[in-house]
C-alpha atoms as a PDB file:
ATOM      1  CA  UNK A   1     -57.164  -6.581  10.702  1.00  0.00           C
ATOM      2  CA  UNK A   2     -56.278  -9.092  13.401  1.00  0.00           C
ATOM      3  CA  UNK A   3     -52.695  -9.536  11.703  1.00  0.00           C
ATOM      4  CA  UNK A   4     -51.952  -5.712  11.938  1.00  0.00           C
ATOM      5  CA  UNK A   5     -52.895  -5.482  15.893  1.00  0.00           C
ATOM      6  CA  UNK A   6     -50.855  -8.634  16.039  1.00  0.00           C
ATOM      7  CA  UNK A   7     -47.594  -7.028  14.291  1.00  0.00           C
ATOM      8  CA  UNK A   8     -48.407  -3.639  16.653  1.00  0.00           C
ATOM      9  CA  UNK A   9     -47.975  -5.856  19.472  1.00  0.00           C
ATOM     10  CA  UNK A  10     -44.592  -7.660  18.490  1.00  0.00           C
ATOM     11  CA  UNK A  11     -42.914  -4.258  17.363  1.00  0.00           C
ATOM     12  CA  UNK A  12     -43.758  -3.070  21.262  1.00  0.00           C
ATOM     13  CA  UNK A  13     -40.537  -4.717  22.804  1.00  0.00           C
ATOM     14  CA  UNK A  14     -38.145  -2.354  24.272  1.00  0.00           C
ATOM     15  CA  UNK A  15     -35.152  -2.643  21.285  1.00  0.00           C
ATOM     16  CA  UNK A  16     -32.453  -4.542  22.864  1.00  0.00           C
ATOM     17  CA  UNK A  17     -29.989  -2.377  21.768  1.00  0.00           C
ATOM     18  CA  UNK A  18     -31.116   0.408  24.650  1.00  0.00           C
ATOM     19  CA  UNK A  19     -30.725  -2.271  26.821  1.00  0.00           C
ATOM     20  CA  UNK A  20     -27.195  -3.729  26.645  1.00  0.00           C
ATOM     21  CA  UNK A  21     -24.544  -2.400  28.942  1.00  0.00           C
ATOM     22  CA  UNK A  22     -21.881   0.136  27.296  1.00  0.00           C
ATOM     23  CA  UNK A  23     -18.667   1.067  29.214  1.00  0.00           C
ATOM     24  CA  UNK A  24     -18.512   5.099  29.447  1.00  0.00           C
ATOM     25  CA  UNK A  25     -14.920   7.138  28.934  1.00  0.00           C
ATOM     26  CA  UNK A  26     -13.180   7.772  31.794  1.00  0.00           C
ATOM     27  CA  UNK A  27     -14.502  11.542  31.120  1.00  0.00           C
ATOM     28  CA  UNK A  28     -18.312   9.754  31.576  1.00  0.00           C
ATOM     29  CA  UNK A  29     -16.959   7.381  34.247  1.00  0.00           C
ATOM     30  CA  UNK A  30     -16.167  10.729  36.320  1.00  0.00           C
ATOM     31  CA  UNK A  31     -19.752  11.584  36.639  1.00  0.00           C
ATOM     32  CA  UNK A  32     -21.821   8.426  36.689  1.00  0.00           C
ATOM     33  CA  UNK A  33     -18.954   5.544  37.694  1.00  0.00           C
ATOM     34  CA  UNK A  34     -16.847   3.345  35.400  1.00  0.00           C
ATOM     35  CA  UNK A  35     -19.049   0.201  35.558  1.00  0.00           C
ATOM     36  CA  UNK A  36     -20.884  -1.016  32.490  1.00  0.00           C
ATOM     37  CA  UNK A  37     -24.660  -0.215  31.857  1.00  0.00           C
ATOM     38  CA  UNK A  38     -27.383  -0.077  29.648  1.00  0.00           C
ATOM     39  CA  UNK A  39     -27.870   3.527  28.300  1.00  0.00           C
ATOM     40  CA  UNK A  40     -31.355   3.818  29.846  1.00  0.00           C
ATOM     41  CA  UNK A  41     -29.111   3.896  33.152  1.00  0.00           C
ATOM     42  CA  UNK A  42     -26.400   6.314  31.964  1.00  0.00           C
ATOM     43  CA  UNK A  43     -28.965   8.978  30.982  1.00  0.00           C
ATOM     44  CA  UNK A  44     -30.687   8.204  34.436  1.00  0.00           C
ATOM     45  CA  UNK A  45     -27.792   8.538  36.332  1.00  0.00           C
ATOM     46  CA  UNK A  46     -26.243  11.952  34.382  1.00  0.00           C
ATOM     47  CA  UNK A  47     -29.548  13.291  35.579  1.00  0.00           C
ATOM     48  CA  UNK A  48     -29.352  12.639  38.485  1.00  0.00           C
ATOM     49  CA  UNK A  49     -26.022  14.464  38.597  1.00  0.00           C
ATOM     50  CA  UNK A  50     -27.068  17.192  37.178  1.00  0.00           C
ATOM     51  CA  UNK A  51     -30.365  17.787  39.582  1.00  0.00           C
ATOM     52  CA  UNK A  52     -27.937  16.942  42.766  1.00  0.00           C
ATOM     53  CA  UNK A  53     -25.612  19.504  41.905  1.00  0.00           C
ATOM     54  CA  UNK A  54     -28.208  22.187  40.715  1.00  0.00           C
ATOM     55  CA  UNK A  55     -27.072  22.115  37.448  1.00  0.00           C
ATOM     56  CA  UNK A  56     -30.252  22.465  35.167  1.00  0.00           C
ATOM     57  CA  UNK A  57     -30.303  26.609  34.541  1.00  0.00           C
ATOM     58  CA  UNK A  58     -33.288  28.547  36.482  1.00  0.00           C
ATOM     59  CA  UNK A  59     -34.492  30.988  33.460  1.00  0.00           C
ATOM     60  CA  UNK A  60     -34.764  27.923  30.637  1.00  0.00           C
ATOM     61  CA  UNK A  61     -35.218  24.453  31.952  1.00  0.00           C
ATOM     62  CA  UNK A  62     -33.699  22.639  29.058  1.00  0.00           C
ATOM     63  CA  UNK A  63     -30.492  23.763  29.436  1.00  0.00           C
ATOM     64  CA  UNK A  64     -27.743  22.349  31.212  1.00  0.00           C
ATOM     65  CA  UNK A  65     -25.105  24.643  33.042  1.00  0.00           C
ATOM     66  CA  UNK A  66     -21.895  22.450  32.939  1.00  0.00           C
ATOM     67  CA  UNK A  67     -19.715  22.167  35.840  1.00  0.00           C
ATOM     68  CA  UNK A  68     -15.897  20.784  35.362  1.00  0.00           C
ATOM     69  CA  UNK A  69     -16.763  16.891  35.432  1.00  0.00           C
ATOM     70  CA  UNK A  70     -19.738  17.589  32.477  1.00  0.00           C
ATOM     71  CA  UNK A  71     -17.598  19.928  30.523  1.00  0.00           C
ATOM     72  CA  UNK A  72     -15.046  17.191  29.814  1.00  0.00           C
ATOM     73  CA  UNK A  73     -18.183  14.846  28.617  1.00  0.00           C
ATOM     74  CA  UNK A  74     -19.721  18.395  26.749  1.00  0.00           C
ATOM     75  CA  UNK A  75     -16.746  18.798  24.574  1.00  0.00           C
ATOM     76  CA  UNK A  76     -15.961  21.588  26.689  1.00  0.00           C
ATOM     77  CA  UNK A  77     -18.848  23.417  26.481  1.00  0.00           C
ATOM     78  CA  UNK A  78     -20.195  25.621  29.888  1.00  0.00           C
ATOM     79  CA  UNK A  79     -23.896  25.150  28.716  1.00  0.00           C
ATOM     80  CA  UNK A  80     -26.049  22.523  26.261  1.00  0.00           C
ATOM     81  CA  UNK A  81     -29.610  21.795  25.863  1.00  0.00           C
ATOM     82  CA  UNK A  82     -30.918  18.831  27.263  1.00  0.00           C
ATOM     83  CA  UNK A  83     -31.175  17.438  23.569  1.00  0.00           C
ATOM     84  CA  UNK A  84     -27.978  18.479  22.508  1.00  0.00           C
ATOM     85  CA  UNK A  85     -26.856  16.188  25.714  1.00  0.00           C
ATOM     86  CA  UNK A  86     -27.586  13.200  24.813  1.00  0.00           C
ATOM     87  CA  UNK A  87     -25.823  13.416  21.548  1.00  0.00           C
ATOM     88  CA  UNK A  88     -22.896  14.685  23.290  1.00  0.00           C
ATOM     89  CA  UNK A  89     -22.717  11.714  25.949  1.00  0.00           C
ATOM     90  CA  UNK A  90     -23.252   9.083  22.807  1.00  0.00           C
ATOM     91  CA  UNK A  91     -19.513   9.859  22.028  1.00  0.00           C
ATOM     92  CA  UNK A  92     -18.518   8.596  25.230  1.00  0.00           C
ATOM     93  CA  UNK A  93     -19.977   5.046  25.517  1.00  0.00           C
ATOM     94  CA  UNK A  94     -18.161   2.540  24.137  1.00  0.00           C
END
């Protein structure tokens, strides 16, 4: 049993994929900046946005009201769910 609570432990580390910088589009690079950055950051910093600018929709909380900037990045969609978003900004990091 001390081999399996060893293996739990080694399989904890954050997967270094999440954590190497990706350049966003220049769609992306419109709301967060052009500079390269893990995607931990990206979906930090689209938050961000989004709460600055009152975007998140009163009635359901998980949706997204798209201004011009985030309609580019939503395949020009006016609203997505905060699930559907992150799908949607995957296509923009390269």
């Amino acid at each position: 049993m001390a081999t399996a609570a060893k293996a739990a432990k080694k399989d904890s580390r954050p997967n270094a994929g999440f954590m190497k910088p990706v350049t966003p589009s220049s769609a992306l690079a419109a709301v967060i900046g052009a500079e390269a950055v893990p995607r931990t950051e990206i979906t930090k910093k689209v938050w961000d946005y989004i709460k600055a600018n009152k975007l998140q929709d009163a009635a359901n909380k998980r949706n997204i009201n798209a201004d011009a900037k985030l309609q580019a990045v939503f395949d020009g969609k006016k609203q997505v769910t905060m699930f559907e978003m992150t799908k949607l900004i995957s296509a923009h990091l390269k």
